[in-house]
ModelCIF file with pLDDT and N, C-alpha, C, O atoms, coordinates in Angstrom:
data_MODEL
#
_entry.id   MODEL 
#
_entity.id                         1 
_entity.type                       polymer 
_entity.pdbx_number_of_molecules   1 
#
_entity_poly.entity_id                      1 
_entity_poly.type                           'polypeptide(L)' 
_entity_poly.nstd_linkage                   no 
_entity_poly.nstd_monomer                   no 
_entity_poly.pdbx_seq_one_letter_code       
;(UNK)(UNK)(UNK)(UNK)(UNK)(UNK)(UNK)(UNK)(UNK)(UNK)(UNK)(UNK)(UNK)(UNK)(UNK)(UNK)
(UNK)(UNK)(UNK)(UNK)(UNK)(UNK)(UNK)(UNK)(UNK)(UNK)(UNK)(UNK)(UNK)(UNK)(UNK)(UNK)
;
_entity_poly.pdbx_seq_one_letter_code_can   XXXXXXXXXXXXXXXXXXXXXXXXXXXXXXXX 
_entity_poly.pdbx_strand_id                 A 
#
loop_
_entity_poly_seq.entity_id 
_entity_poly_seq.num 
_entity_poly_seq.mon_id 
_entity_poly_seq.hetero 
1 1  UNK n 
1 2  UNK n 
1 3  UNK n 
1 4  UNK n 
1 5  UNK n 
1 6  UNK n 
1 7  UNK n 
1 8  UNK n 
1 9  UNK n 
1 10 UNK n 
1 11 UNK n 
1 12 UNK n 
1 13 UNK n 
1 14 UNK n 
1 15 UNK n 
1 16 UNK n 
1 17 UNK n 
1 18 UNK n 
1 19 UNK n 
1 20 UNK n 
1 21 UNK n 
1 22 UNK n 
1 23 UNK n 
1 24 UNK n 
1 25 UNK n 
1 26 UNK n 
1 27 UNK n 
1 28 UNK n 
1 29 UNK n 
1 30 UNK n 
1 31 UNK n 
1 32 UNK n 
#
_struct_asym.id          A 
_struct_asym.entity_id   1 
#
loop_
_ma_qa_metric.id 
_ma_qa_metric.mode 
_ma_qa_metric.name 
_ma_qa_metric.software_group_id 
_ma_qa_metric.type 
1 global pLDDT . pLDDT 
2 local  pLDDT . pLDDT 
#
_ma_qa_metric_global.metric_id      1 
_ma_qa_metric_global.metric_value   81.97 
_ma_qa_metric_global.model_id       1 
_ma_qa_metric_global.ordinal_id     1 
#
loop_
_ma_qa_metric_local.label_asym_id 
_ma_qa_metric_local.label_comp_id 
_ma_qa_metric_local.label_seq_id 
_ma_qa_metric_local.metric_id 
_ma_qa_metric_local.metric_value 
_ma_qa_metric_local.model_id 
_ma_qa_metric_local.ordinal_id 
A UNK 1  2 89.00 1 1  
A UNK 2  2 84.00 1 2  
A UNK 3  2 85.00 1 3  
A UNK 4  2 86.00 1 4  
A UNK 5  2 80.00 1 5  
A UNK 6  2 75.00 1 6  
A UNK 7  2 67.00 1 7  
A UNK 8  2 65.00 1 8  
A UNK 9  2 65.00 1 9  
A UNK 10 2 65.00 1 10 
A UNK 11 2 59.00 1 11 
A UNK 12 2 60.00 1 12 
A UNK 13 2 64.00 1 13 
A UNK 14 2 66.00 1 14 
A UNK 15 2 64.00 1 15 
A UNK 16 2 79.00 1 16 
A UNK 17 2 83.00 1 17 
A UNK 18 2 87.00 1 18 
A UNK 19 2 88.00 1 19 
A UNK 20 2 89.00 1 20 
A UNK 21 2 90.00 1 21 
A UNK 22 2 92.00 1 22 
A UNK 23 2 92.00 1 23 
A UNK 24 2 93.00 1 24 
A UNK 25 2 94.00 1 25 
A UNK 26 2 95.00 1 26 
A UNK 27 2 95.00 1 27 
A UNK 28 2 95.00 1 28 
A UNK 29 2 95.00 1 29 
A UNK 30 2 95.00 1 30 
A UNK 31 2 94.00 1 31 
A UNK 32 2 93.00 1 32 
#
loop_
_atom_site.group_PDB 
_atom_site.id 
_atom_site.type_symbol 
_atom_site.label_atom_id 
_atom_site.label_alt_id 
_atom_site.label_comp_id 
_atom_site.label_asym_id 
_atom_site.label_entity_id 
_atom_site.label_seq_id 
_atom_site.pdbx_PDB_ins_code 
_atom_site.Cartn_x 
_atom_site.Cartn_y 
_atom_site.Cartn_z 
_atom_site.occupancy 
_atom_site.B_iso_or_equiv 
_atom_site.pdbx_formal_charge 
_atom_site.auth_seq_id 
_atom_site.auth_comp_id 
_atom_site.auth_asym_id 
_atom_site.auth_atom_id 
_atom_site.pdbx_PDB_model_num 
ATOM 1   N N  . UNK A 1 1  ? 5.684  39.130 -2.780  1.00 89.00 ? 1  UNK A N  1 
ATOM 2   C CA . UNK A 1 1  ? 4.608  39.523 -1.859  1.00 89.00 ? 1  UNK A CA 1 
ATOM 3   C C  . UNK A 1 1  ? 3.562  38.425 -1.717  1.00 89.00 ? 1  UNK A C  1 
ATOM 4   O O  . UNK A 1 1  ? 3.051  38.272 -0.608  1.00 89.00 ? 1  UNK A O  1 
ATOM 5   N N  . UNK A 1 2  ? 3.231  37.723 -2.635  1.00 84.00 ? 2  UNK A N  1 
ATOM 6   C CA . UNK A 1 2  ? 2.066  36.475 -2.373  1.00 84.00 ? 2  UNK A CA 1 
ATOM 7   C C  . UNK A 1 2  ? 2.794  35.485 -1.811  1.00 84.00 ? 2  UNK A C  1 
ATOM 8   O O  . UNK A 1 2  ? 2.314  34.725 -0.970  1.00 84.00 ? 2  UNK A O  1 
ATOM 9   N N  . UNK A 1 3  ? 4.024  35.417 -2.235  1.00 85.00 ? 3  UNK A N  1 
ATOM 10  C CA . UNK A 1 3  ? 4.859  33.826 -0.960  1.00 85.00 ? 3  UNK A CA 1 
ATOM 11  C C  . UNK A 1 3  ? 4.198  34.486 0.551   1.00 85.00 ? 3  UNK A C  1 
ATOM 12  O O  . UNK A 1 3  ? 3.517  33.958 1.430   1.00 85.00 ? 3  UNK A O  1 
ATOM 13  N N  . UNK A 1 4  ? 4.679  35.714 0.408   1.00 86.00 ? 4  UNK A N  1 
ATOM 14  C CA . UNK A 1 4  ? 4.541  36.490 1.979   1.00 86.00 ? 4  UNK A CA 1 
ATOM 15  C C  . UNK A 1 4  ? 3.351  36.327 3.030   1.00 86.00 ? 4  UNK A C  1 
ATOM 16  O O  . UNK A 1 4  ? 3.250  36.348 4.257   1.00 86.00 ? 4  UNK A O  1 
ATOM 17  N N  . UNK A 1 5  ? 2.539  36.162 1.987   1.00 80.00 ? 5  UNK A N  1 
ATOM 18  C CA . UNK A 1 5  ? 1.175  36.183 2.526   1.00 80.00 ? 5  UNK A CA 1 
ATOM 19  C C  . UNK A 1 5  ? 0.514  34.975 2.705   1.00 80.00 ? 5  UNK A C  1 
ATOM 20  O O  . UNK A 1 5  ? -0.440 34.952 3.484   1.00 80.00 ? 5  UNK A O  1 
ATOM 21  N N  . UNK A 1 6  ? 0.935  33.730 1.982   1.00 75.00 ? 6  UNK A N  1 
ATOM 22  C CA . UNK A 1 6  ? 0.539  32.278 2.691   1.00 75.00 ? 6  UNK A CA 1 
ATOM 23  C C  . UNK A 1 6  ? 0.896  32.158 4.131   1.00 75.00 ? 6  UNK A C  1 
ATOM 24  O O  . UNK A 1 6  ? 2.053  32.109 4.549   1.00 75.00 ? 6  UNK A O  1 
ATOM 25  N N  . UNK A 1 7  ? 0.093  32.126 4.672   1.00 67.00 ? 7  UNK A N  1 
ATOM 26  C CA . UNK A 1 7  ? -0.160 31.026 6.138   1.00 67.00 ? 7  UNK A CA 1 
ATOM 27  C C  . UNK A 1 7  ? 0.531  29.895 6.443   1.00 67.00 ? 7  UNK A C  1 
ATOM 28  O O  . UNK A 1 7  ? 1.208  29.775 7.465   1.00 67.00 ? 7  UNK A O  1 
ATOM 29  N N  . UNK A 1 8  ? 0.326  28.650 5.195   1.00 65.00 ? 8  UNK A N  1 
ATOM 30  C CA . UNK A 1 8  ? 0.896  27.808 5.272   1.00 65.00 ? 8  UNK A CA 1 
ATOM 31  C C  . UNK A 1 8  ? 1.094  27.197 4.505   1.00 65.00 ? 8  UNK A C  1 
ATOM 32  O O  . UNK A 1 8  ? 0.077  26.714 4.009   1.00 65.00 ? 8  UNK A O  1 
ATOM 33  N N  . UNK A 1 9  ? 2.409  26.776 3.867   1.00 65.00 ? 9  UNK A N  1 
ATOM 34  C CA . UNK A 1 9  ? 2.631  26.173 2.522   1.00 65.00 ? 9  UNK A CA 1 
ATOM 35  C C  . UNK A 1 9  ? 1.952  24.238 2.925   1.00 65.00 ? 9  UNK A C  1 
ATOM 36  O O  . UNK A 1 9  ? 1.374  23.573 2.066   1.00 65.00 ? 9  UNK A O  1 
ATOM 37  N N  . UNK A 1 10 ? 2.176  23.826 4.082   1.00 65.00 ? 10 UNK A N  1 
ATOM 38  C CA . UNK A 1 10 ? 2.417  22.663 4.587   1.00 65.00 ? 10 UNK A CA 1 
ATOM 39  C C  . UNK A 1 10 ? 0.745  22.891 4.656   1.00 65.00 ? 10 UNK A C  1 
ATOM 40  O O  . UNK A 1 10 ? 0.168  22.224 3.798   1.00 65.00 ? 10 UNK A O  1 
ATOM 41  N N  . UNK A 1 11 ? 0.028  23.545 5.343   1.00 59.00 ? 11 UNK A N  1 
ATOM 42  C CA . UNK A 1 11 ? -1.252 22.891 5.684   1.00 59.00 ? 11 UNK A CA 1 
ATOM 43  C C  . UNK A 1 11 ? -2.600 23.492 3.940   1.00 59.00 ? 11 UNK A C  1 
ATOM 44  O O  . UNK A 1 11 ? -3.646 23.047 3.466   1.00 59.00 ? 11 UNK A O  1 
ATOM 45  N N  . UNK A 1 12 ? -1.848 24.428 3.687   1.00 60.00 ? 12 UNK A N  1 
ATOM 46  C CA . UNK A 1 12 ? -2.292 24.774 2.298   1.00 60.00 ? 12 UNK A CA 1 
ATOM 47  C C  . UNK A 1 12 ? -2.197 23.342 1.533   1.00 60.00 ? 12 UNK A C  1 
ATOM 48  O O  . UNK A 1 12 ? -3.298 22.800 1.444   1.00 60.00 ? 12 UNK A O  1 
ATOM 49  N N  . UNK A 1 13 ? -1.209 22.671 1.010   1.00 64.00 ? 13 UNK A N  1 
ATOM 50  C CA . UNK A 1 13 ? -1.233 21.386 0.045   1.00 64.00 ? 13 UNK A CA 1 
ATOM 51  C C  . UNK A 1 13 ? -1.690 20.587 0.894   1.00 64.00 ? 13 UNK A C  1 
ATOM 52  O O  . UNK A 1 13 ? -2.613 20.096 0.245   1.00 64.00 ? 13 UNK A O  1 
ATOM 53  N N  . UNK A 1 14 ? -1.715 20.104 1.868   1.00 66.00 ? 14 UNK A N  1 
ATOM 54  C CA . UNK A 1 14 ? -1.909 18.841 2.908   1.00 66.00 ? 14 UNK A CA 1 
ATOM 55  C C  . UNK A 1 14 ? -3.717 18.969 2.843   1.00 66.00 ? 14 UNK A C  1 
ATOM 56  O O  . UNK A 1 14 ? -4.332 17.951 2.526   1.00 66.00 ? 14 UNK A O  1 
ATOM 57  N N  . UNK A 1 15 ? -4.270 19.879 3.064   1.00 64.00 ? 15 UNK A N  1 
ATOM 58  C CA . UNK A 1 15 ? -5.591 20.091 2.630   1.00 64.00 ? 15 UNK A CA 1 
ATOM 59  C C  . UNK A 1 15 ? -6.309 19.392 1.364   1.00 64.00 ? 15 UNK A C  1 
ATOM 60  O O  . UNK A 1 15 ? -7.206 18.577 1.146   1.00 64.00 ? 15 UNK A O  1 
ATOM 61  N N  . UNK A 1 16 ? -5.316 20.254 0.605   1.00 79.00 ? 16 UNK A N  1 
ATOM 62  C CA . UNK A 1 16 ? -6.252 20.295 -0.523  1.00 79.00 ? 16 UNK A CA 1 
ATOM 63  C C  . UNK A 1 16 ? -5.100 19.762 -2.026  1.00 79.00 ? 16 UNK A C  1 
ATOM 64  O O  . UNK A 1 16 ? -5.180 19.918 -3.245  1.00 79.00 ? 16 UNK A O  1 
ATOM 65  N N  . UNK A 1 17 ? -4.336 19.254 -1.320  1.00 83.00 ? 17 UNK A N  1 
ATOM 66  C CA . UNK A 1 17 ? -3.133 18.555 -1.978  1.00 83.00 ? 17 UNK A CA 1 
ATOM 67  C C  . UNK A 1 17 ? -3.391 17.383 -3.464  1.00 83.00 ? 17 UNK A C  1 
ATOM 68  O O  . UNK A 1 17 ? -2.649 17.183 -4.426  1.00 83.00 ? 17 UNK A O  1 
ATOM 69  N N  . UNK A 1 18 ? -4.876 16.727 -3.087  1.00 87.00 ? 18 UNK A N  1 
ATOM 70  C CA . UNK A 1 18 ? -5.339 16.123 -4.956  1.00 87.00 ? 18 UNK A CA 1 
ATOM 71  C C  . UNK A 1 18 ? -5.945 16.589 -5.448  1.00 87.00 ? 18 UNK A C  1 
ATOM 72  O O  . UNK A 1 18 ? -6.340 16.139 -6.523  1.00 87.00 ? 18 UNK A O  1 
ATOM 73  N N  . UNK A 1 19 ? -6.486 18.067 -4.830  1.00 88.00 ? 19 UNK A N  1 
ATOM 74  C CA . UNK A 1 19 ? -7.436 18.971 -5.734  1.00 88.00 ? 19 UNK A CA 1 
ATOM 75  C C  . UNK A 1 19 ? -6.566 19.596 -6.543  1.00 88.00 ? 19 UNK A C  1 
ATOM 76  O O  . UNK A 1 19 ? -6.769 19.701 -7.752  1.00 88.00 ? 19 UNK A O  1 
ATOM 77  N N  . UNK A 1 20 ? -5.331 20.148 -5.835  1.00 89.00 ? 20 UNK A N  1 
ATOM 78  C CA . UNK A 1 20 ? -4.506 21.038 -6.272  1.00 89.00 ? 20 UNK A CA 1 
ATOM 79  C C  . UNK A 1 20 ? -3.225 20.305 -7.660  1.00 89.00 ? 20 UNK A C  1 
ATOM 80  O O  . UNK A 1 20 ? -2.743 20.881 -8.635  1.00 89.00 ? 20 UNK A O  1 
ATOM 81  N N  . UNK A 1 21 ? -3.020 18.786 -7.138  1.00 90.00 ? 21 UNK A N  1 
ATOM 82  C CA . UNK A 1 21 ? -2.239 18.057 -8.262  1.00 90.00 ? 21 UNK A CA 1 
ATOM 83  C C  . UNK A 1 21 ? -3.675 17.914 -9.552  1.00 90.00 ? 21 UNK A C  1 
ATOM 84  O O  . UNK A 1 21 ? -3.363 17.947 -10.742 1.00 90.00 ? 21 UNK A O  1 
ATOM 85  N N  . UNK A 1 22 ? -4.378 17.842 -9.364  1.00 92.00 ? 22 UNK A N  1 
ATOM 86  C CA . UNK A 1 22 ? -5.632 17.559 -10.193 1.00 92.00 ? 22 UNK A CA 1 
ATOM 87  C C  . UNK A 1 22 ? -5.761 18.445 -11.581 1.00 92.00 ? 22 UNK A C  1 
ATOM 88  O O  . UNK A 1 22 ? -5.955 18.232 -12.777 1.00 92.00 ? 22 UNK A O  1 
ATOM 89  N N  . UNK A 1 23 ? -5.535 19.568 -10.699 1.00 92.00 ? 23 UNK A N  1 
ATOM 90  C CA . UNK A 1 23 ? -5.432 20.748 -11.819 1.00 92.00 ? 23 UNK A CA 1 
ATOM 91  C C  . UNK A 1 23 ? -4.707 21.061 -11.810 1.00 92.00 ? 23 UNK A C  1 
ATOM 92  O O  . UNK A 1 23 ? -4.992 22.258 -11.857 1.00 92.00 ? 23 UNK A O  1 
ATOM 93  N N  . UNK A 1 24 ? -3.419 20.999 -11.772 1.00 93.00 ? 24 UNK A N  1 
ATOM 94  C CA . UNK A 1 24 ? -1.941 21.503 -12.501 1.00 93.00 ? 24 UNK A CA 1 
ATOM 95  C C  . UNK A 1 24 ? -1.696 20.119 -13.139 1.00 93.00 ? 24 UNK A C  1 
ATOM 96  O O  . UNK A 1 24 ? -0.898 20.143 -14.075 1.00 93.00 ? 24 UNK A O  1 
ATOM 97  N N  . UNK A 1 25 ? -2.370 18.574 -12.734 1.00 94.00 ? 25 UNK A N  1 
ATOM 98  C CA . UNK A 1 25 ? -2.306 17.679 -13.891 1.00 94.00 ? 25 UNK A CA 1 
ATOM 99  C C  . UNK A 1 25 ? -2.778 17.841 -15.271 1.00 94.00 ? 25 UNK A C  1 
ATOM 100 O O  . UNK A 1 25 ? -2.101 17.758 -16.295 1.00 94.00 ? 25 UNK A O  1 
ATOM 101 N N  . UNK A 1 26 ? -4.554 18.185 -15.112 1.00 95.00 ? 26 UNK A N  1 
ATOM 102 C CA . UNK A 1 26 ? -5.275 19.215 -16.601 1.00 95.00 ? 26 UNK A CA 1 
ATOM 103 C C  . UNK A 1 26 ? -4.315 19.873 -17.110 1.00 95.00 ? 26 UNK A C  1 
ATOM 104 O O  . UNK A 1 26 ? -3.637 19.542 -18.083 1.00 95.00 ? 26 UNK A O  1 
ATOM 105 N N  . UNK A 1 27 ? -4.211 20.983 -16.362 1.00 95.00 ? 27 UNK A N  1 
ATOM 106 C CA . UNK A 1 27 ? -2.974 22.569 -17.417 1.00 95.00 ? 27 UNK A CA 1 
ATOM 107 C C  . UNK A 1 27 ? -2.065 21.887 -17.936 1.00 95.00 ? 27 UNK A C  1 
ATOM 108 O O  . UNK A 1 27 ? -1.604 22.303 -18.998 1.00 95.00 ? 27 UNK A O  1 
ATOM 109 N N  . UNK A 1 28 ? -1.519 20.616 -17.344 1.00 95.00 ? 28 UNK A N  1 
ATOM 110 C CA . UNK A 1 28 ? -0.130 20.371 -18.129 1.00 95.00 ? 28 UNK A CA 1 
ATOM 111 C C  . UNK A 1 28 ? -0.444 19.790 -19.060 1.00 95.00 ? 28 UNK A C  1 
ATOM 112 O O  . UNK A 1 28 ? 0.518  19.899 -19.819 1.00 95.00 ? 28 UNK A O  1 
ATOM 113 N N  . UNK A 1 29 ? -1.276 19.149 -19.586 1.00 95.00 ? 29 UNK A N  1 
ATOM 114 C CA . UNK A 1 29 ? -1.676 17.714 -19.936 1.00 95.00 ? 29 UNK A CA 1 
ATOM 115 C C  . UNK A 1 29 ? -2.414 18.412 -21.264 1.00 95.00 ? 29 UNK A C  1 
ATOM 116 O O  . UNK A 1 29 ? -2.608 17.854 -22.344 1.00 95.00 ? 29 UNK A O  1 
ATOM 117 N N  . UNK A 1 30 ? -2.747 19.682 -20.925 1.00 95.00 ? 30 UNK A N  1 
ATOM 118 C CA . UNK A 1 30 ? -4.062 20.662 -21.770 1.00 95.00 ? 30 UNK A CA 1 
ATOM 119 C C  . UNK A 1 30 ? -2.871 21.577 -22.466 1.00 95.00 ? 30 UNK A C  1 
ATOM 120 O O  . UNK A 1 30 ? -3.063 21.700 -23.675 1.00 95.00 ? 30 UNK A O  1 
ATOM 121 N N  . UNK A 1 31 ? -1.564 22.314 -21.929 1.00 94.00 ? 31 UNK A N  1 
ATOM 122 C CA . UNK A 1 31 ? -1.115 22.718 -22.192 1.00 94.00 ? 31 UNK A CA 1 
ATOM 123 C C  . UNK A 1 31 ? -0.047 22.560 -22.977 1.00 94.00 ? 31 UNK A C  1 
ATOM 124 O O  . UNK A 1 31 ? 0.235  23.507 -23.711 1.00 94.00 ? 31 UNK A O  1 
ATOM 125 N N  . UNK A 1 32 ? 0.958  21.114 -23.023 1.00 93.00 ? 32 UNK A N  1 
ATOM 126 C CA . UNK A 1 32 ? 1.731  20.863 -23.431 1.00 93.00 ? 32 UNK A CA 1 
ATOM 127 C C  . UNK A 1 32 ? 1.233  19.177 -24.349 1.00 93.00 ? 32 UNK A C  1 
ATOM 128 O O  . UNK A 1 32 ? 2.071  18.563 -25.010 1.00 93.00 ? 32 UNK A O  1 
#
């Protein structure tokens, strides 16, 4: 149901695409 509901996978990352690597870089980096 949440895939369902994005708008746009393409203009969602293209936006906000080094905010979004930024912090799944932290979590990984924090996590593992």
């Amino acid at each position: 149901s949440k895939v369902l509901e994005i708008v746009s996978f393409t203009e969602m990352v293209g936006q906000l695409g080094m905010y979004f690597i930024t912090v799944m870089l932290g979590l990984l980096i924090h996590g593992l």
